[in-house]
PDB file of N, CA and C in Angstrom:
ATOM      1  N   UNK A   1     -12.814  10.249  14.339  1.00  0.00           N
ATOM      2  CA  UNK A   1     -13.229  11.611  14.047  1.00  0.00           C
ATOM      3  C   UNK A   1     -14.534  11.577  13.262  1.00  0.00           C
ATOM      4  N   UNK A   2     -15.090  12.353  13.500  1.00  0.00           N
ATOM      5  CA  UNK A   2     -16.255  12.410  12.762  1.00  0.00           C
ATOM      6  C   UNK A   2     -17.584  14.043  13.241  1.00  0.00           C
ATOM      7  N   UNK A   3     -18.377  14.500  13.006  1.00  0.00           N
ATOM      8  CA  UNK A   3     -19.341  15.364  12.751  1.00  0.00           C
ATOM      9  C   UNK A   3     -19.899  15.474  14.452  1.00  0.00           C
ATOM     10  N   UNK A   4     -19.639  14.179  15.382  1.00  0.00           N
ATOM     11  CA  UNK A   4     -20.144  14.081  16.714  1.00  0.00           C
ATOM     12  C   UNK A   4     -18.518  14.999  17.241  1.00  0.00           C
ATOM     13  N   UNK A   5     -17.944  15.014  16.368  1.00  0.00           N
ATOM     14  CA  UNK A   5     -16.661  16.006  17.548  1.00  0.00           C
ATOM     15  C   UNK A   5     -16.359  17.200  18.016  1.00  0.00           C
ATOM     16  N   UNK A   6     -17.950  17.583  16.173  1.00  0.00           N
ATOM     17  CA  UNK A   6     -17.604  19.165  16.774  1.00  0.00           C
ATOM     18  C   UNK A   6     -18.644  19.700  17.997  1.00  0.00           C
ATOM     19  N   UNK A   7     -17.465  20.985  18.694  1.00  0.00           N
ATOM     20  CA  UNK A   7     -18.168  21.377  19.768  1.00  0.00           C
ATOM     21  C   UNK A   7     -19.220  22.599  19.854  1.00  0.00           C
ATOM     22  N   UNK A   8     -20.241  22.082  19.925  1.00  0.00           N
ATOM     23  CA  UNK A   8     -21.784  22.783  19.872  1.00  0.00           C
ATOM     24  C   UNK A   8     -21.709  23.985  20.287  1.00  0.00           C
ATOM     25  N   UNK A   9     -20.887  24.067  21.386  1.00  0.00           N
ATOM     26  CA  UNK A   9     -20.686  25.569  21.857  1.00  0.00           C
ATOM     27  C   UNK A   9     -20.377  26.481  20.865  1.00  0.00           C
ATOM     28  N   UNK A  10     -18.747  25.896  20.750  1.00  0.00           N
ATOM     29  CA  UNK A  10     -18.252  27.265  19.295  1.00  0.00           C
ATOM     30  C   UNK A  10     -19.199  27.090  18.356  1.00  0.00           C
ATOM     31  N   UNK A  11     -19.627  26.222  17.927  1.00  0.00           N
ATOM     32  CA  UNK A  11     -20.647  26.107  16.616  1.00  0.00           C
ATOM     33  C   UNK A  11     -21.748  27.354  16.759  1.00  0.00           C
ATOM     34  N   UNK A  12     -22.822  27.135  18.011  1.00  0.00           N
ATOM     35  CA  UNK A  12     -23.234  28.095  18.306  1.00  0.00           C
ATOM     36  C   UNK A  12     -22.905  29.973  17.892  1.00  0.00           C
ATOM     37  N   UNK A  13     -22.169  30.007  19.244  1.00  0.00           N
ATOM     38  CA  UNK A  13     -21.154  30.811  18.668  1.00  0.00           C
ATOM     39  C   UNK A  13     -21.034  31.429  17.077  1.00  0.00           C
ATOM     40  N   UNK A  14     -20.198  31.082  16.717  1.00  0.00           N
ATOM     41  CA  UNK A  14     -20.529  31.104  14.948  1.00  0.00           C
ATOM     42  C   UNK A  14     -21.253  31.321  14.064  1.00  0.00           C
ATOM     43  N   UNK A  15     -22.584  30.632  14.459  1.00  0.00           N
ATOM     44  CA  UNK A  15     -23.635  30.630  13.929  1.00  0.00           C
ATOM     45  C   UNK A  15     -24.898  32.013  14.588  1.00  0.00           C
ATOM     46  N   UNK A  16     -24.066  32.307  15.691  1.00  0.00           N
ATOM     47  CA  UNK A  16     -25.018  33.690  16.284  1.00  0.00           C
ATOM     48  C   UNK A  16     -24.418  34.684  15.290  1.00  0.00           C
ATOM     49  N   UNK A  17     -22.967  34.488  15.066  1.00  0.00           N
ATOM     50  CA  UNK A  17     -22.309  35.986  14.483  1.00  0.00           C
ATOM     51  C   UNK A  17     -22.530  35.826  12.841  1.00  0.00           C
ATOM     52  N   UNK A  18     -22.974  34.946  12.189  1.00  0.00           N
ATOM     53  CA  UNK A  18     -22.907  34.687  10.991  1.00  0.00           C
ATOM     54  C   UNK A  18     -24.503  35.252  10.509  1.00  0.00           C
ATOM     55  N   UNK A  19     -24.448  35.755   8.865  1.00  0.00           N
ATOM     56  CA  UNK A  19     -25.744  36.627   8.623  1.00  0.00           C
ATOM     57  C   UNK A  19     -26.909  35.940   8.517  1.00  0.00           C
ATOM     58  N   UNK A  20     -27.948  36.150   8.278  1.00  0.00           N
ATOM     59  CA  UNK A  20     -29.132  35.489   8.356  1.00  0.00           C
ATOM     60  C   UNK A  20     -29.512  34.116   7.376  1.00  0.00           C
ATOM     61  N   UNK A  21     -28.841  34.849   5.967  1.00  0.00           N
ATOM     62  CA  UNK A  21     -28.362  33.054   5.595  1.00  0.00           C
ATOM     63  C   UNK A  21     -26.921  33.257   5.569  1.00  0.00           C
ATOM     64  N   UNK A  22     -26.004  31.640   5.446  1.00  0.00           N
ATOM     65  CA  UNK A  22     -25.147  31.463   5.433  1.00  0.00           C
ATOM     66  C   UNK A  22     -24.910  30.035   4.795  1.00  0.00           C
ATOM     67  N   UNK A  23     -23.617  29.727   4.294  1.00  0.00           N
ATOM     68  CA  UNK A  23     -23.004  28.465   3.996  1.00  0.00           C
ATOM     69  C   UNK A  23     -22.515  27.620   4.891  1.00  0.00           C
ATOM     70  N   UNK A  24     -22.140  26.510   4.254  1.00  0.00           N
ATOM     71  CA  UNK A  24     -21.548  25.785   5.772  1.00  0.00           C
ATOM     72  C   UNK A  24     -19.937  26.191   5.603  1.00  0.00           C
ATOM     73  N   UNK A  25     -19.304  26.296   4.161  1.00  0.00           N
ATOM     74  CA  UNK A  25     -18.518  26.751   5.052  1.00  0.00           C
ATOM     75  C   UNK A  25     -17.629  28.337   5.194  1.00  0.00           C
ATOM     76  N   UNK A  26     -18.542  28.810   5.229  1.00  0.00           N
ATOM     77  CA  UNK A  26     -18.567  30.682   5.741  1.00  0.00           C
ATOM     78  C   UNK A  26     -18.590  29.741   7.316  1.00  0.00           C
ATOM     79  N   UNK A  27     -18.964  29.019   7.844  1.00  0.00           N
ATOM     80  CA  UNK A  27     -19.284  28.303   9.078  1.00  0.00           C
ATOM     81  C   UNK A  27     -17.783  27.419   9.378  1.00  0.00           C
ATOM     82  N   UNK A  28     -17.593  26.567   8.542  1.00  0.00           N
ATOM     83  CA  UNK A  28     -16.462  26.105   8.979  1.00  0.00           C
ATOM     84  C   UNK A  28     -15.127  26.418   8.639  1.00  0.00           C
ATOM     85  N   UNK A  29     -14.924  27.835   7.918  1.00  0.00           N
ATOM     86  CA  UNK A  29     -13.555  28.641   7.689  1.00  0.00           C
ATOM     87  C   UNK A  29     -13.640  29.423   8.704  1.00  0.00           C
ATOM     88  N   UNK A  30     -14.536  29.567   9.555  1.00  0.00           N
ATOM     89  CA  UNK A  30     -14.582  30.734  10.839  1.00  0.00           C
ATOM     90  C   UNK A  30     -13.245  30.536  11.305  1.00  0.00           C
ATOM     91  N   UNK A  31     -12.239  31.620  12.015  1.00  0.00           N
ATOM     92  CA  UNK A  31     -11.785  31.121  12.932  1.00  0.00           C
ATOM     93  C   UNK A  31     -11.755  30.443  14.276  1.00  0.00           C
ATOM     94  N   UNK A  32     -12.552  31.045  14.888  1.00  0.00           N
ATOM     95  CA  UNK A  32     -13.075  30.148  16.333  1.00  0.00           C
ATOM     96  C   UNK A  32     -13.064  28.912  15.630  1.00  0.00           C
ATOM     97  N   UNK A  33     -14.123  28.099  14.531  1.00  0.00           N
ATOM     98  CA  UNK A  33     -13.995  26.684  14.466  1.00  0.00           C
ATOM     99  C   UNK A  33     -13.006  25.799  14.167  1.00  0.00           C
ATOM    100  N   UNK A  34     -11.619  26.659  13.522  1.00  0.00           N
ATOM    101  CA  UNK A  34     -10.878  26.268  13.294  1.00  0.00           C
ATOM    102  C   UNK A  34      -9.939  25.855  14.502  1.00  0.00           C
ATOM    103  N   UNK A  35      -9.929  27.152  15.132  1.00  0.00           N
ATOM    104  CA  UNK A  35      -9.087  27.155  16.534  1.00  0.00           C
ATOM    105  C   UNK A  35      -9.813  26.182  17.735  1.00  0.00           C
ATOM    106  N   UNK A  36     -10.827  25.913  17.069  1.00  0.00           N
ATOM    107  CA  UNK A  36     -11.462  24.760  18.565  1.00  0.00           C
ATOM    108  C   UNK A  36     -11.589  23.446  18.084  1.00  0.00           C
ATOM    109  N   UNK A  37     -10.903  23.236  16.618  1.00  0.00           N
ATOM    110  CA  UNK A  37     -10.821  21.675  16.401  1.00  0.00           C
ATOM    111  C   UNK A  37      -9.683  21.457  15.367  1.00  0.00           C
ATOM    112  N   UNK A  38      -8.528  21.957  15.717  1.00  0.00           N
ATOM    113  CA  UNK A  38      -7.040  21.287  15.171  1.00  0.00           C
ATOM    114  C   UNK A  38      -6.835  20.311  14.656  1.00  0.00           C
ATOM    115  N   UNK A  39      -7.682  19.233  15.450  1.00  0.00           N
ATOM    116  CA  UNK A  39      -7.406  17.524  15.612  1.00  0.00           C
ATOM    117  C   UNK A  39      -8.129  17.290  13.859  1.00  0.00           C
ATOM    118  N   UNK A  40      -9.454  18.368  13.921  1.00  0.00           N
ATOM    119  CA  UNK A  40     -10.909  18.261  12.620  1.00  0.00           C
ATOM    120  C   UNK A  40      -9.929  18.670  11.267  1.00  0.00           C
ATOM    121  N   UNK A  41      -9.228  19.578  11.343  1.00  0.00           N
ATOM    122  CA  UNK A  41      -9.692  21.449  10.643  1.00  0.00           C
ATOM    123  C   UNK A  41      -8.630  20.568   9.016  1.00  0.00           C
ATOM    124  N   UNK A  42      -7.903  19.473   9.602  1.00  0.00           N
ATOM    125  CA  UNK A  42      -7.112  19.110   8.368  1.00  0.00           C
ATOM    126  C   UNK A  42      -7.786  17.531   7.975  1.00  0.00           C
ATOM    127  N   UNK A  43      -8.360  17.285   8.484  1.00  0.00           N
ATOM    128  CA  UNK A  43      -9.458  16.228   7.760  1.00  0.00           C
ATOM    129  C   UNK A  43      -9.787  16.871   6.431  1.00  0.00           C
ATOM    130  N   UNK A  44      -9.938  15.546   5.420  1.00  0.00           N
ATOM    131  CA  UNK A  44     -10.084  15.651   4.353  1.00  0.00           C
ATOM    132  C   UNK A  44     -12.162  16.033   4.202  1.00  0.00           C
ATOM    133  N   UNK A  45     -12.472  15.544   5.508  1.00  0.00           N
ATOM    134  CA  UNK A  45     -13.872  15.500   5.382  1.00  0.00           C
ATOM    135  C   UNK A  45     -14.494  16.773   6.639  1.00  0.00           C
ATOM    136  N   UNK A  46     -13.366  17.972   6.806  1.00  0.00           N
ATOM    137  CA  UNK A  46     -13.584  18.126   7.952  1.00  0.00           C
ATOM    138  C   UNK A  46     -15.179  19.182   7.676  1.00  0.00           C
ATOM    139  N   UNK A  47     -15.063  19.960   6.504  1.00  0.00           N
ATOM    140  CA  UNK A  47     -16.495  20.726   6.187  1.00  0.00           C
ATOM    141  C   UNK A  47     -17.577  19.851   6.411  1.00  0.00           C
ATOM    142  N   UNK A  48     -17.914  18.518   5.790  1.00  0.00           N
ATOM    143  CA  UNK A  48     -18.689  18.091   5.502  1.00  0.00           C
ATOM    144  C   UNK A  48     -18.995  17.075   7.296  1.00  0.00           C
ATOM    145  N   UNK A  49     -18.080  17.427   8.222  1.00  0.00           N
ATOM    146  CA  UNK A  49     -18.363  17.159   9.522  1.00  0.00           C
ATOM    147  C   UNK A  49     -19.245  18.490  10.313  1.00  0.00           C
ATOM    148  N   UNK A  50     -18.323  19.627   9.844  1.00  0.00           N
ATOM    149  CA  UNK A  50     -19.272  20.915  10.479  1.00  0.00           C
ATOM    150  C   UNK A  50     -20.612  20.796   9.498  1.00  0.00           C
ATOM    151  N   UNK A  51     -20.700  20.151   8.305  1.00  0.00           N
ATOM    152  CA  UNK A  51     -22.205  20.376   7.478  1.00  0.00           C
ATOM    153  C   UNK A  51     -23.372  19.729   7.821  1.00  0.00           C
ATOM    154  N   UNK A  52     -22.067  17.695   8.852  1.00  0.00           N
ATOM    155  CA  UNK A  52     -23.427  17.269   9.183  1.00  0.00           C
ATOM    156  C   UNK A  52     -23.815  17.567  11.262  1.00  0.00           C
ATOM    157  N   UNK A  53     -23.310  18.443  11.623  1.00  0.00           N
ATOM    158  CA  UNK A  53     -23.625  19.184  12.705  1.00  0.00           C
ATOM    159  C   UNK A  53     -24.135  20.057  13.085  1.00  0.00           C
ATOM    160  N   UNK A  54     -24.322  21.095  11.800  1.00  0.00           N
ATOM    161  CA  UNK A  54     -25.151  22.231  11.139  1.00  0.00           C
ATOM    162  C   UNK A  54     -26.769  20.948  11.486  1.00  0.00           C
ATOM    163  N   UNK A  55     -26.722  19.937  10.563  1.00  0.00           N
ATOM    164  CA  UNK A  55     -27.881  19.513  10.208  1.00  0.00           C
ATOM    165  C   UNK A  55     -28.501  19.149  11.449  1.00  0.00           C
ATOM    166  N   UNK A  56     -27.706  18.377  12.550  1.00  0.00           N
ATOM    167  CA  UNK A  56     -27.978  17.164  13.621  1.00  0.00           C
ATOM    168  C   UNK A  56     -28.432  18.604  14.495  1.00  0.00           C
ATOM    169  N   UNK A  57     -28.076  19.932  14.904  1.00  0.00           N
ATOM    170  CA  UNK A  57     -28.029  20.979  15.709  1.00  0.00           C
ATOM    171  C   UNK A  57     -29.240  21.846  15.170  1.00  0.00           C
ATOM    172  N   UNK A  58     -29.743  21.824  13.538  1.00  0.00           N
ATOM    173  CA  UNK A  58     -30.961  22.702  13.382  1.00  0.00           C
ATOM    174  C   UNK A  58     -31.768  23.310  14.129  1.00  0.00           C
ATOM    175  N   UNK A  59     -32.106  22.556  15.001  1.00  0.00           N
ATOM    176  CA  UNK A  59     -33.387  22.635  16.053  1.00  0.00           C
ATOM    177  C   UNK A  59     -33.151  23.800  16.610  1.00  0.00           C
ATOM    178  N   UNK A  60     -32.232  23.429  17.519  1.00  0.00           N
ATOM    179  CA  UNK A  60     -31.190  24.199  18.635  1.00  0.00           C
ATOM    180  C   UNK A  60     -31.111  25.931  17.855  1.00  0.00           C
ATOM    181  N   UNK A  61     -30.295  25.142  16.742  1.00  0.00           N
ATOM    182  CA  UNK A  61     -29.479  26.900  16.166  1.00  0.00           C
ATOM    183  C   UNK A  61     -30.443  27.464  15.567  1.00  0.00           C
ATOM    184  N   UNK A  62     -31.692  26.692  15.382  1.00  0.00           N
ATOM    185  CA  UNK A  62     -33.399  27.611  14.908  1.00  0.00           C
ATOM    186  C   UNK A  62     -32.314  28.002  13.212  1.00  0.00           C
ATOM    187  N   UNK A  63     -32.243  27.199  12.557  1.00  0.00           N
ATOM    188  CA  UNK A  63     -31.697  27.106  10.982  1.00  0.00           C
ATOM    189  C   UNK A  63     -32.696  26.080  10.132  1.00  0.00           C
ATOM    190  N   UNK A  64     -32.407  26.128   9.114  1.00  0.00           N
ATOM    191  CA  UNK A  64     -33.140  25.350   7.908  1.00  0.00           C
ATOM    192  C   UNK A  64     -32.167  25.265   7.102  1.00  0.00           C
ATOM    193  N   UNK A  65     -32.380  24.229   6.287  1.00  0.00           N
ATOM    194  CA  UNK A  65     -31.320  24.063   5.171  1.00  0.00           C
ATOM    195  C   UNK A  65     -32.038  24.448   4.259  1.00  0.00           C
ATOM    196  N   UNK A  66     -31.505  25.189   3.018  1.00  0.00           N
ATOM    197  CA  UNK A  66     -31.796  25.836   1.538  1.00  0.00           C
ATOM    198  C   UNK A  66     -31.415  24.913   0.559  1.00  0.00           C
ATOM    199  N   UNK A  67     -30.248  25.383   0.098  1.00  0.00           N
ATOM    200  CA  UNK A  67     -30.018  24.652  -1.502  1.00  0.00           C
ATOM    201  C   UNK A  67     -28.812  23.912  -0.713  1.00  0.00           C
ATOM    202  N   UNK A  68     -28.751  22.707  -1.482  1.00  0.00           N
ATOM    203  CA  UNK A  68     -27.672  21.914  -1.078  1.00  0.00           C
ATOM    204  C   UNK A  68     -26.523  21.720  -2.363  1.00  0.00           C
ATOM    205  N   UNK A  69     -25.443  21.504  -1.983  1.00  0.00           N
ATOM    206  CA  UNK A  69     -24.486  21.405  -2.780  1.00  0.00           C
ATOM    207  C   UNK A  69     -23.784  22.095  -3.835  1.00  0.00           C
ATOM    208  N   UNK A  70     -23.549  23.129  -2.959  1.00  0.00           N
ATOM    209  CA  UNK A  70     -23.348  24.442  -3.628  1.00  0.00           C
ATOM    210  C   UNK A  70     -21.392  24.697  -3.546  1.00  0.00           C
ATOM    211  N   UNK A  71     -20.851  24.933  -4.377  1.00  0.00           N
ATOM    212  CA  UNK A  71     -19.179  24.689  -3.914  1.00  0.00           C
ATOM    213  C   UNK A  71     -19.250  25.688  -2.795  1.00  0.00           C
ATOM    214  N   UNK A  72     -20.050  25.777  -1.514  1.00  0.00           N
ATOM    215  CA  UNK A  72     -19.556  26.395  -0.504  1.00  0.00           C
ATOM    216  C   UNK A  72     -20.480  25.151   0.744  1.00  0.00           C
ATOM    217  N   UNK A  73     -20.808  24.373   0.426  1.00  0.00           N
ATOM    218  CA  UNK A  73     -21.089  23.353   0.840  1.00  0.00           C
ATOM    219  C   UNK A  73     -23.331  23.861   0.769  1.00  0.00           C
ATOM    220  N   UNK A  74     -23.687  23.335   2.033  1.00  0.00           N
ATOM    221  CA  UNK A  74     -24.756  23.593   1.722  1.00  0.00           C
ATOM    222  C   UNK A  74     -25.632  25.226   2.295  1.00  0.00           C
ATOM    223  N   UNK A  75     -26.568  25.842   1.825  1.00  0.00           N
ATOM    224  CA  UNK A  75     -26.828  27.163   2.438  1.00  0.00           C
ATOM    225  C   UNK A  75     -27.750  26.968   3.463  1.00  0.00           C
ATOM    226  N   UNK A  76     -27.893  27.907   4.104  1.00  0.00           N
ATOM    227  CA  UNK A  76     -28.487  27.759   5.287  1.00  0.00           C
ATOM    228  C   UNK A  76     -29.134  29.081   5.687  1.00  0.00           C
ATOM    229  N   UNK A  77     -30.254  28.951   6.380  1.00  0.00           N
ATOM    230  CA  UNK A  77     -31.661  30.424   6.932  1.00  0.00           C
ATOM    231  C   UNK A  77     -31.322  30.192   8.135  1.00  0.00           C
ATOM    232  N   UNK A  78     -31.583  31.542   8.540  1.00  0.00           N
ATOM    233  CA  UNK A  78     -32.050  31.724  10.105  1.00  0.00           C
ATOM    234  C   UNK A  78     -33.250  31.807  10.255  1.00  0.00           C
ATOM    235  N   UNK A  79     -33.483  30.694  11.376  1.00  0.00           N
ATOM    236  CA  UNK A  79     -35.441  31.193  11.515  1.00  0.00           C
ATOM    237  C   UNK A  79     -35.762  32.255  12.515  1.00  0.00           C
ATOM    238  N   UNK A  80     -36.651  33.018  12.077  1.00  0.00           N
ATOM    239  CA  UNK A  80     -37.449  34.592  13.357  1.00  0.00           C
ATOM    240  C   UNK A  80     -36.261  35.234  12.909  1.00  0.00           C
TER     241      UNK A  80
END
């Protein structure tokens, strides 16, 4: 298990309906992400798998990372 498991789609997803900034995990308490990775959602590391998929996906989801290490994991912009 690891950050390559989660699926880009729902991530997507998520990240369209979520506000212009956001946390990672306002991102990984979603339901959809929960409901599309069962196998993840009780990993002890499972935020910090959606946090480093947030990072590896930036490009794609047109995001930036803000402040890091915030007890909601790290924040995050929408770019345009």
């Amino acid at each position: 298990m690891s950050r390559k498991s989660i699926r880009v789609s729902v991530l997507k997803q998520v990240v369209a309906s979520a506000g212009q900034q956001f946390s990672t995990k306002d991102i990984s308490e979603d339901e959809r992400m929960l409901a599309a990775h069962p196998e993840l959602a009780s990993h002890s590391h499972y935020h910090a798998f959606v946090g480093g998929a947030l990072s590896d996906h930036h490009v794609e989801l047109n995001i930036v990372e803000g402040q890091e290490g915030t007890s909601r994991g790290s924040r995050w912009q929408k770019q345009g």
